[in-house]
Protein backbone atom coordinates (compact mmCIF):
# COMPACT_ATOMS: atom_id res chain seq x y z
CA UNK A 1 -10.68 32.88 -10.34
CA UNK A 2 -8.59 30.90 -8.12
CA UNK A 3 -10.31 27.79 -6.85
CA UNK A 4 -10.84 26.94 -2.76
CA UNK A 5 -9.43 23.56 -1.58
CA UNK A 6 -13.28 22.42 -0.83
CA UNK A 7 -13.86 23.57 -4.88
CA UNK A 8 -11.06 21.22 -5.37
CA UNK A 9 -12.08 18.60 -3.35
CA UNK A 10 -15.63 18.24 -5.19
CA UNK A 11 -13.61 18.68 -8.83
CA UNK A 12 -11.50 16.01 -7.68
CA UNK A 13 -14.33 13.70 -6.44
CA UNK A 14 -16.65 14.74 -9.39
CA UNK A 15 -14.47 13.76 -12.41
CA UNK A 16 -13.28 10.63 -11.25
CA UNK A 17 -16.54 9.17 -10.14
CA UNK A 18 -18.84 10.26 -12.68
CA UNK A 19 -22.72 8.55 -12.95
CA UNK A 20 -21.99 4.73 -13.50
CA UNK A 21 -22.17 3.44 -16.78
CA UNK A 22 -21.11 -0.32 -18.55
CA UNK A 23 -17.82 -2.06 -17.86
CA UNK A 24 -16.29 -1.23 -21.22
CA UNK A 25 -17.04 2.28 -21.54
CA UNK A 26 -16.04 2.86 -17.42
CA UNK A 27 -12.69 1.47 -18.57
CA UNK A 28 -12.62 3.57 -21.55
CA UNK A 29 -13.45 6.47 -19.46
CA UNK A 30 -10.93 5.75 -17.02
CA UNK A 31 -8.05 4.96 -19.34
CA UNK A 32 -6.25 3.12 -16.82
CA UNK A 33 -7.27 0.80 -13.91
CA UNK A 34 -4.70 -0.16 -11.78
CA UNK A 35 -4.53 -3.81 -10.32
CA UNK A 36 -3.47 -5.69 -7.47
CA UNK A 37 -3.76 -9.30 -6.14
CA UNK A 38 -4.82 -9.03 -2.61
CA UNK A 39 -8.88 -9.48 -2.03
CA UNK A 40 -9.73 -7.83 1.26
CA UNK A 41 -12.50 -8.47 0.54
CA UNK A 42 -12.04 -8.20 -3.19
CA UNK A 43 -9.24 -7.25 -5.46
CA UNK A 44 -8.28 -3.41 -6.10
CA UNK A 45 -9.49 -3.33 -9.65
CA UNK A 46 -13.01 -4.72 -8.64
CA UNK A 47 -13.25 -2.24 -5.95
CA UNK A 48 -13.00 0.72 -8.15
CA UNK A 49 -15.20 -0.19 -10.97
CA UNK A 50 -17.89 -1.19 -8.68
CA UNK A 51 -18.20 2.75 -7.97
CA UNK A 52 -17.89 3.23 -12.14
CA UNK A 53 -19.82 0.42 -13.58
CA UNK A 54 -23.65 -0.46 -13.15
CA UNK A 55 -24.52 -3.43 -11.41
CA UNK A 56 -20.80 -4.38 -10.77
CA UNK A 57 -20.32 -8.01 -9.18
CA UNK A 58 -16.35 -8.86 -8.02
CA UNK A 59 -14.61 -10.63 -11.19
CA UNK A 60 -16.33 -9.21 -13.58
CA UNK A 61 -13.62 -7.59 -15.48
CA UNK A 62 -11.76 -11.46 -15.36
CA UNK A 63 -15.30 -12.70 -16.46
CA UNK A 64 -15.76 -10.46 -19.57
CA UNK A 65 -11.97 -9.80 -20.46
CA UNK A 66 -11.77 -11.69 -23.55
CA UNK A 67 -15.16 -9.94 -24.63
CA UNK A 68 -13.94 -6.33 -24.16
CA UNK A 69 -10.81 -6.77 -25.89
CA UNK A 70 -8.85 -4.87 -23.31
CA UNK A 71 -5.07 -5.64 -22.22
CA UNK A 72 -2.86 -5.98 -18.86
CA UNK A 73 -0.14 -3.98 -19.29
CA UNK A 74 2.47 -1.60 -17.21
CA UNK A 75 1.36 1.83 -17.69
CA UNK A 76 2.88 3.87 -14.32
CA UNK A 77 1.32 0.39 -12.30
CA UNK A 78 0.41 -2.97 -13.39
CA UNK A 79 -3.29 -2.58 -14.46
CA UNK A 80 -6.04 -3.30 -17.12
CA UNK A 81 -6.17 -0.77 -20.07
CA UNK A 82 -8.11 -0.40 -23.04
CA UNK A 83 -6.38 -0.75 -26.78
CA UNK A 84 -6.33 3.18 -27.28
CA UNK A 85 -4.12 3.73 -23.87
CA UNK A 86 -2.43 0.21 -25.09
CA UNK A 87 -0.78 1.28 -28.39
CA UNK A 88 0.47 4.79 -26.52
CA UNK A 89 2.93 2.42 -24.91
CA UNK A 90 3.74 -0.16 -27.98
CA UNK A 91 6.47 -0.76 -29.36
CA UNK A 92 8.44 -0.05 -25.89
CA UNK A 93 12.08 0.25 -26.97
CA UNK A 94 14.77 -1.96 -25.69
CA UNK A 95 17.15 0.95 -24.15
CA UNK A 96 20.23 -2.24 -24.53
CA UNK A 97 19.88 -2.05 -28.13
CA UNK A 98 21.11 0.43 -30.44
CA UNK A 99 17.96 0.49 -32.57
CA UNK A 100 15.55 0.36 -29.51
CA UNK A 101 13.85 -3.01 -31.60
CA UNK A 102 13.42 -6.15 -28.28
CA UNK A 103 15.15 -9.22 -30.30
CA UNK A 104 14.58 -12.17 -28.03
CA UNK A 105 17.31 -14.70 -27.68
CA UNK A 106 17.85 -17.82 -25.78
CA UNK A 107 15.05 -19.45 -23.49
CA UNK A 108 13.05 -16.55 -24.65
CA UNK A 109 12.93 -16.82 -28.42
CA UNK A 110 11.85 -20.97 -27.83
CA UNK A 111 9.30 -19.30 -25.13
CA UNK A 112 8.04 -17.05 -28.26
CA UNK A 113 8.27 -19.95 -30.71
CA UNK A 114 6.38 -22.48 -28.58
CA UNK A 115 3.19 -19.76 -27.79
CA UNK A 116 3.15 -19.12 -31.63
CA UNK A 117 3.00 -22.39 -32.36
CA UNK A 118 0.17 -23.52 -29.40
CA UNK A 119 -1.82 -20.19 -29.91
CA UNK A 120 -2.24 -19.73 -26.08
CA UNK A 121 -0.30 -20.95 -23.23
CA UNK A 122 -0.73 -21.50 -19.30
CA UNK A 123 2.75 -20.87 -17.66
CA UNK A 124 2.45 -24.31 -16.03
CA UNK A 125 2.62 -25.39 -20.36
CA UNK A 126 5.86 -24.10 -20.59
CA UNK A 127 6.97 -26.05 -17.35
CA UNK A 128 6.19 -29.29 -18.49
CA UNK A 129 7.96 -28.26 -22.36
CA UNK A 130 11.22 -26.38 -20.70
CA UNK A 131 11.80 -27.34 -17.37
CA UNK A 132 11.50 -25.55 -14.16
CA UNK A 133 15.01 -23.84 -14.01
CA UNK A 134 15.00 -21.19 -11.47
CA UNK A 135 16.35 -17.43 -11.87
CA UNK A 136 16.52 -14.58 -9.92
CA UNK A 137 13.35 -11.95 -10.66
CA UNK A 138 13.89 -8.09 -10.18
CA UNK A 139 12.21 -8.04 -6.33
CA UNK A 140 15.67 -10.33 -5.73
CA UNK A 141 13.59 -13.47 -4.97
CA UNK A 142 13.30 -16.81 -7.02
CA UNK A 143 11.14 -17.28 -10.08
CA UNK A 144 10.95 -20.06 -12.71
CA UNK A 145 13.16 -19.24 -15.86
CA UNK A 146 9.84 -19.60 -18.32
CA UNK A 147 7.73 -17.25 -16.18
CA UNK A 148 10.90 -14.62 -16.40
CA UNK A 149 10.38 -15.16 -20.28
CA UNK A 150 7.01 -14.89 -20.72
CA UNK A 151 6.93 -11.46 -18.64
CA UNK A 152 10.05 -10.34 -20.60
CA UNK A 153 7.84 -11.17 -24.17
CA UNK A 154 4.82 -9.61 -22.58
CA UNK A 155 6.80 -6.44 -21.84
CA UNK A 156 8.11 -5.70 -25.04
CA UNK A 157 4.88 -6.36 -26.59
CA UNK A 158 5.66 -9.50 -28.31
CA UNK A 159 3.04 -11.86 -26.05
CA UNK A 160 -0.44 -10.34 -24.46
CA UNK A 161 -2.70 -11.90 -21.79
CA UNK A 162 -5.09 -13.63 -23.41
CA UNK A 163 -7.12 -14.57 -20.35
CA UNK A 164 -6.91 -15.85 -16.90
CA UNK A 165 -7.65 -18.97 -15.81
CA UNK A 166 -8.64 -18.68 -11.77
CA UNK A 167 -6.24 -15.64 -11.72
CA UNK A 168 -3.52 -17.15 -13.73
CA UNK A 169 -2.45 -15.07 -16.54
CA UNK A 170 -2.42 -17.23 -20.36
CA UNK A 171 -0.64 -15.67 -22.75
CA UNK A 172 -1.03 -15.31 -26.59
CA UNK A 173 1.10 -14.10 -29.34
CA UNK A 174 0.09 -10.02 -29.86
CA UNK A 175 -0.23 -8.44 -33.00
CA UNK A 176 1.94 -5.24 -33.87
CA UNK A 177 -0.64 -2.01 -34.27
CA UNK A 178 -0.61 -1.15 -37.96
CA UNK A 179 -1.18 2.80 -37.36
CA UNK A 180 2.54 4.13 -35.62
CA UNK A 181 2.44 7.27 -33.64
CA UNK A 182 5.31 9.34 -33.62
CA UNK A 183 7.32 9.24 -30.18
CA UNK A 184 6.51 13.21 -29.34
CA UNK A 185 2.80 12.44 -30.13
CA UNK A 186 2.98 9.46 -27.90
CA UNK A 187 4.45 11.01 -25.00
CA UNK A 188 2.29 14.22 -25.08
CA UNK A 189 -0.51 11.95 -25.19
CA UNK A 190 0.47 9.76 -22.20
CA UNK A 191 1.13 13.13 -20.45
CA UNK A 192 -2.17 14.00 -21.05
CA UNK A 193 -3.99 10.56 -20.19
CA UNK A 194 -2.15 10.26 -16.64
CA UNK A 195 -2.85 13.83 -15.47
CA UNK A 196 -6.72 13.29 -16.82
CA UNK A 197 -6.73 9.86 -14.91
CA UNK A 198 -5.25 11.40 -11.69
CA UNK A 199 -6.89 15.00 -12.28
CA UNK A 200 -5.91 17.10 -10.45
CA UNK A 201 -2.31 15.53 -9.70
CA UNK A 202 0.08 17.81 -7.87
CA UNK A 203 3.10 19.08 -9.23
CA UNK A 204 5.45 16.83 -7.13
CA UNK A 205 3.24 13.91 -7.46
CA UNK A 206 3.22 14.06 -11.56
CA UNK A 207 6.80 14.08 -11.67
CA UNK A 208 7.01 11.47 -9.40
CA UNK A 209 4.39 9.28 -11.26
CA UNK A 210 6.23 10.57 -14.89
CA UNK A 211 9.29 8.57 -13.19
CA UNK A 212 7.00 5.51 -12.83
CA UNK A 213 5.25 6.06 -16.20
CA UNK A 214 9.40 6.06 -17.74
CA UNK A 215 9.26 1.99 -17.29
CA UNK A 216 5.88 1.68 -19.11
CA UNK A 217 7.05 3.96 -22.01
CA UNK A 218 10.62 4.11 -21.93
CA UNK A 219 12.67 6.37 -24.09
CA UNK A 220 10.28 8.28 -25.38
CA UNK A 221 11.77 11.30 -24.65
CA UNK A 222 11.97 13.84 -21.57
CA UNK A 223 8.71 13.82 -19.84
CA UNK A 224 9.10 17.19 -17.91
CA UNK A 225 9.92 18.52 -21.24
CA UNK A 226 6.57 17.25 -22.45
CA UNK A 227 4.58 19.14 -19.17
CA UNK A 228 6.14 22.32 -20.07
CA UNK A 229 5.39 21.80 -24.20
CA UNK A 230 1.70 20.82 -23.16
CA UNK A 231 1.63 23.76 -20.78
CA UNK A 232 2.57 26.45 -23.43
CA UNK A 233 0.31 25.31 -25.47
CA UNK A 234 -2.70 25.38 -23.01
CA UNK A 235 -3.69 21.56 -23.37
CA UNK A 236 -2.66 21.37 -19.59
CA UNK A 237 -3.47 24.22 -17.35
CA UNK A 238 -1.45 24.74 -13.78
CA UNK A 239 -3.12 26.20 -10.90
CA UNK A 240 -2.04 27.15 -7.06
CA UNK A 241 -4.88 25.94 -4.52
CA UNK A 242 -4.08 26.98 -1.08
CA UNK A 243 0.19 26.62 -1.43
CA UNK A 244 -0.12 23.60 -3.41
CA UNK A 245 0.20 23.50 -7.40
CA UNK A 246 -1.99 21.35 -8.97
CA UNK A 247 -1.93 20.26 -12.78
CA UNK A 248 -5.42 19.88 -14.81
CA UNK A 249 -6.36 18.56 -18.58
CA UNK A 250 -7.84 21.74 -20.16
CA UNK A 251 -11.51 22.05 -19.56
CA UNK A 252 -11.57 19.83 -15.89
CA UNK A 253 -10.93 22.45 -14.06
CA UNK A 254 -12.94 24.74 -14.98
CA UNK A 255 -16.31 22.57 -14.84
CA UNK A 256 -19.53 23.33 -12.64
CA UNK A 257 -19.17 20.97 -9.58
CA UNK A 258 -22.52 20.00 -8.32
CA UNK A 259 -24.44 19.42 -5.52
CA UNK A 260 -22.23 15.95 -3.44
CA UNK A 261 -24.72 13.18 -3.32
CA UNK A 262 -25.44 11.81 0.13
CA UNK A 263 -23.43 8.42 -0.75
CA UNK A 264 -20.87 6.85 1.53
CA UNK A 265 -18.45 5.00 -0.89
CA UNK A 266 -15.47 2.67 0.05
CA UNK A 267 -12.18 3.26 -2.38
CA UNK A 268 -9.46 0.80 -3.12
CA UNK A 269 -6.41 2.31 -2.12
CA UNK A 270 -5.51 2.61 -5.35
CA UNK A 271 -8.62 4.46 -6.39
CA UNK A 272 -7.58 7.84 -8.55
CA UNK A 273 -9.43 9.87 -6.03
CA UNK A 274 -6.83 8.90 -3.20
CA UNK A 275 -3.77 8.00 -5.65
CA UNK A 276 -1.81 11.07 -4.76
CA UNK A 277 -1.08 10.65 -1.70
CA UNK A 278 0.28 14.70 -1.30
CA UNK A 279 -2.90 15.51 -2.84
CA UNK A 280 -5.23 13.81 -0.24
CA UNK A 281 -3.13 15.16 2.76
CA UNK A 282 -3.35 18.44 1.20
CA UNK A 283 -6.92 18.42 0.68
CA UNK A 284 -8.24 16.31 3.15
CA UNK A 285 -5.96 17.12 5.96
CA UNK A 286 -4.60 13.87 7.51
CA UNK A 287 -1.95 11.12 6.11
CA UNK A 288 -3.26 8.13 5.08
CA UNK A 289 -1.09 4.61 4.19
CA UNK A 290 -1.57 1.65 2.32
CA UNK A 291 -0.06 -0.75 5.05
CA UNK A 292 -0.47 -4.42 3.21
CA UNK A 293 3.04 -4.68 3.36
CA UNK A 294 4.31 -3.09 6.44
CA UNK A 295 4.52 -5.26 9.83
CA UNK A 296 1.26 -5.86 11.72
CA UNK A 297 2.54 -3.89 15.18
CA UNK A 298 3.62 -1.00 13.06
CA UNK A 299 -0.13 -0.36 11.09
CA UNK A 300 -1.91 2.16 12.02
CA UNK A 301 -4.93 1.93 9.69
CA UNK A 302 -5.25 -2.02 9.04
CA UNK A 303 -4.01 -4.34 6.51
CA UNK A 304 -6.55 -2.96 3.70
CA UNK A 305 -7.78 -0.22 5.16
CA UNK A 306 -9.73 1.22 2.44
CA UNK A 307 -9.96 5.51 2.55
CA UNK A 308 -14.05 6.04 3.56
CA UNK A 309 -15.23 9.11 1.20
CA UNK A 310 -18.57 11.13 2.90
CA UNK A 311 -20.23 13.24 0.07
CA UNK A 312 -16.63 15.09 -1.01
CA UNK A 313 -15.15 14.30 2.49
CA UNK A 314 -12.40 11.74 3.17
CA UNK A 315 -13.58 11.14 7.21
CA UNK A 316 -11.93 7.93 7.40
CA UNK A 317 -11.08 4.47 6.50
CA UNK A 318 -12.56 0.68 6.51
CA UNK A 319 -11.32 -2.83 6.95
CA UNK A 320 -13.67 -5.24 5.81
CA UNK A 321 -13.84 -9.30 5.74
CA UNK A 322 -16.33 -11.50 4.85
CA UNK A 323 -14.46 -14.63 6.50
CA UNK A 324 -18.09 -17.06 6.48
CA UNK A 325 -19.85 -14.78 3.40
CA UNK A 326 -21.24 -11.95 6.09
CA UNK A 327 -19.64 -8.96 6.19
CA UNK A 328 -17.31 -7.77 9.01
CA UNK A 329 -15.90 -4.64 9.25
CA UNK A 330 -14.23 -2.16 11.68
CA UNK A 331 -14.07 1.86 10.95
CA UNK A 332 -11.33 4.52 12.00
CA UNK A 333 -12.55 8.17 11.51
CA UNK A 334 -9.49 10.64 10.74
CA UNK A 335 -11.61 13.07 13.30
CA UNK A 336 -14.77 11.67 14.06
CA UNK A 337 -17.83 10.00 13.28
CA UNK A 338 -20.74 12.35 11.48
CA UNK A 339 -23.58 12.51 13.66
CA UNK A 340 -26.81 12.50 12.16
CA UNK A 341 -29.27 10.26 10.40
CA UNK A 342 -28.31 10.73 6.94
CA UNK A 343 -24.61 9.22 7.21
CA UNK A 344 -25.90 6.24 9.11
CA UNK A 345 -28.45 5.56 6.61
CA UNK A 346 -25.85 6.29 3.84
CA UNK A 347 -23.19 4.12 5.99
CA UNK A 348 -25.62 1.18 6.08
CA UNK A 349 -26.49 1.29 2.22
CA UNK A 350 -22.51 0.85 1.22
CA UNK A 351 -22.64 -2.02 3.04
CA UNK A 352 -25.26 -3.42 1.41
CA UNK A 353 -24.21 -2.70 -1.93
CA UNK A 354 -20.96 -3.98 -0.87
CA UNK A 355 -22.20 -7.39 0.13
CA UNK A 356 -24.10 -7.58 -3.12
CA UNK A 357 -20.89 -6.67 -4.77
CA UNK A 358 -19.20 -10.01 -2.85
CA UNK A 359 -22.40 -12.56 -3.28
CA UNK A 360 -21.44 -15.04 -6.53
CA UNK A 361 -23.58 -14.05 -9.33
């Protein structure tokens, strides 16, 4: 039976924010957390697993990083992954070499030496061994010759991020995963894992985010190909809500949605539930935009203006500050504010939680 946009709206809502449970199994769960460096008031990846992981506090995930055993690495974004999405993308193949096997040369191959050789190393290590020759980095601007190489070994698998030290990433050597999956099974899989993290991703949107997910596992074959192989075979199931086609893991869609709690909840802008952007205007029926990055006159929502989700309703967005360690804030409503008791109460108890969130442990 065909499913209502409202239906769709609580699946959405439902499977991505499931009860709270610890940090490693949320990012187990989750497969993929995307990251960012802004804090307004706190970074991206600390304002989605405070929804996802009991008890929360902002840096958490930096605090316990080396405990988890999880990695930074580009899936379709930069973000935090555990090992299992990890080796989906390992060994990426060097599309300039015949073989597809990375062989670093140059400034690179001393980089590699010199990390193998200290165990772990801060960028500013490698400034003080090599020198702080400057190239040009792939947004166009300026970046120190060592940092290119460190990026360029962390890409290809040969370095990880060990740690960070106050938000700088050290880097280790990384050690080759014994088990090899075949290509195919690789991509199918990584098919699989981004529609289940973005679930229910529309049709447009998953071939634009394939594109993306072509840098973190390049030449693995032709993703669209993959859709329609995972299709046929019913471990992906396609379905037309209200003129728009959506694409769900097997089994999602089909789940009971229950009752929507009376919560209020702030998302990161990069939260799965308002990732696809054609999927909230769809289902939510107004246009929102990350505007970080676009001039101050020209923002219509706020620099990190964070989408406000009411039970299974997106009603609006948030900017919040804590410039003096009390919370500031100003709201925009898409329509207009819920009247009633219950939203103010459940208005009032985000913030709260969110201060908690903020407060040094």
């Amino acid at each position: 039976m065909p499913l209502t946009r409202d239906q769709t709206k609580a699946r959405a809502v439902q499977v991505s924010l499931q009860p709270p449970t610890t940090l490693g199994r949320a990012v187990t769960r989750l497969g993929f957390v995307q990251a960012d460096p802004i804090r307004a008031p706190a970074r991206a990846q600390d304002l989605m697993l405070r929804h996802r992981v009991i008890g929360y506090r902002a840096g958490d995930l930096d605090r316990q990083f080396v405990r988890l055993g999880i990695e930074e690495d580009y899936l379709y974004a930069y973000g935090f992954m555990p090992r299992a999405t990890h080796r989906l993308i390992h060994p990426r193949r060097d599309l300039t070499c015949a073989d597809g096997t990375h062989v670093p040369a140059g400034l690179a191959a001393d980089v590699l030496a010199f990390v193998r050789e200290r165990g772990t190393v801060h960028p500013r290590d490698l400034h003080a061994r090599f020198g702080g020759e400057r190239v040009v980095n792939g947004w166009g601007g300026m970046s120190q010759a060592t940092t290119s190489a460190l990026k360029s070994l962390h890409y290809y698998g040969l370095l990880r991020v060990a740690r960070r030290h106050n938000g700088v990433r050290v880097y280790g050597v990384a050690s080759p995963y014994v088990e090899q999956i075949s290509p195919e099974q690789r991509l199918h899989l990584l098919v699989k894992l981004v529609t289940r993290i973005l679930c229910p991703i529309s049709e447009p949107s998953l071939r634009g985010t394939l594109h993306l997910l072509t840098r973190g596992a390049p030449g693995l074959g032709r993703m669209h190909e993959a859709v329609k192989s995972l299709l046929k075979s019913g471990e992906l199931e396609r379905e037309e809500v209200d003129g728009e086609f959506y694409l769900w893991p097997t089994g999602l869609r089909a789940g009971k949605a229950t009752e929507a709690l009376d919560e209020v909840r702030f998302l990161a802008p990069f939260d799965p539930v308002v990732w696809d952007r054609r999927r909230f205007e769809h289902l939510w029926g107004w246009e929102y935009r990350f505007e970080a990055y676009t001039p101050a006159a020209q923002r219509r929502f706020g620099y990190y203006a964070m989408p406000m989700l009411w039970r299974n309703e997106v009603i609006g967005w948030i900017n919040l500050s804590a410039p003096d360690g009390r919370l500031a804030f100003e709201v925009g409503y898409a329509r207009s504010a819920p009247k009633g008791r219950d939203f103010r109460q459940a208005f009032d108890a985000e913030l709260s939680r969110m201060a908690v969130f903020l407060a040094r442990p």
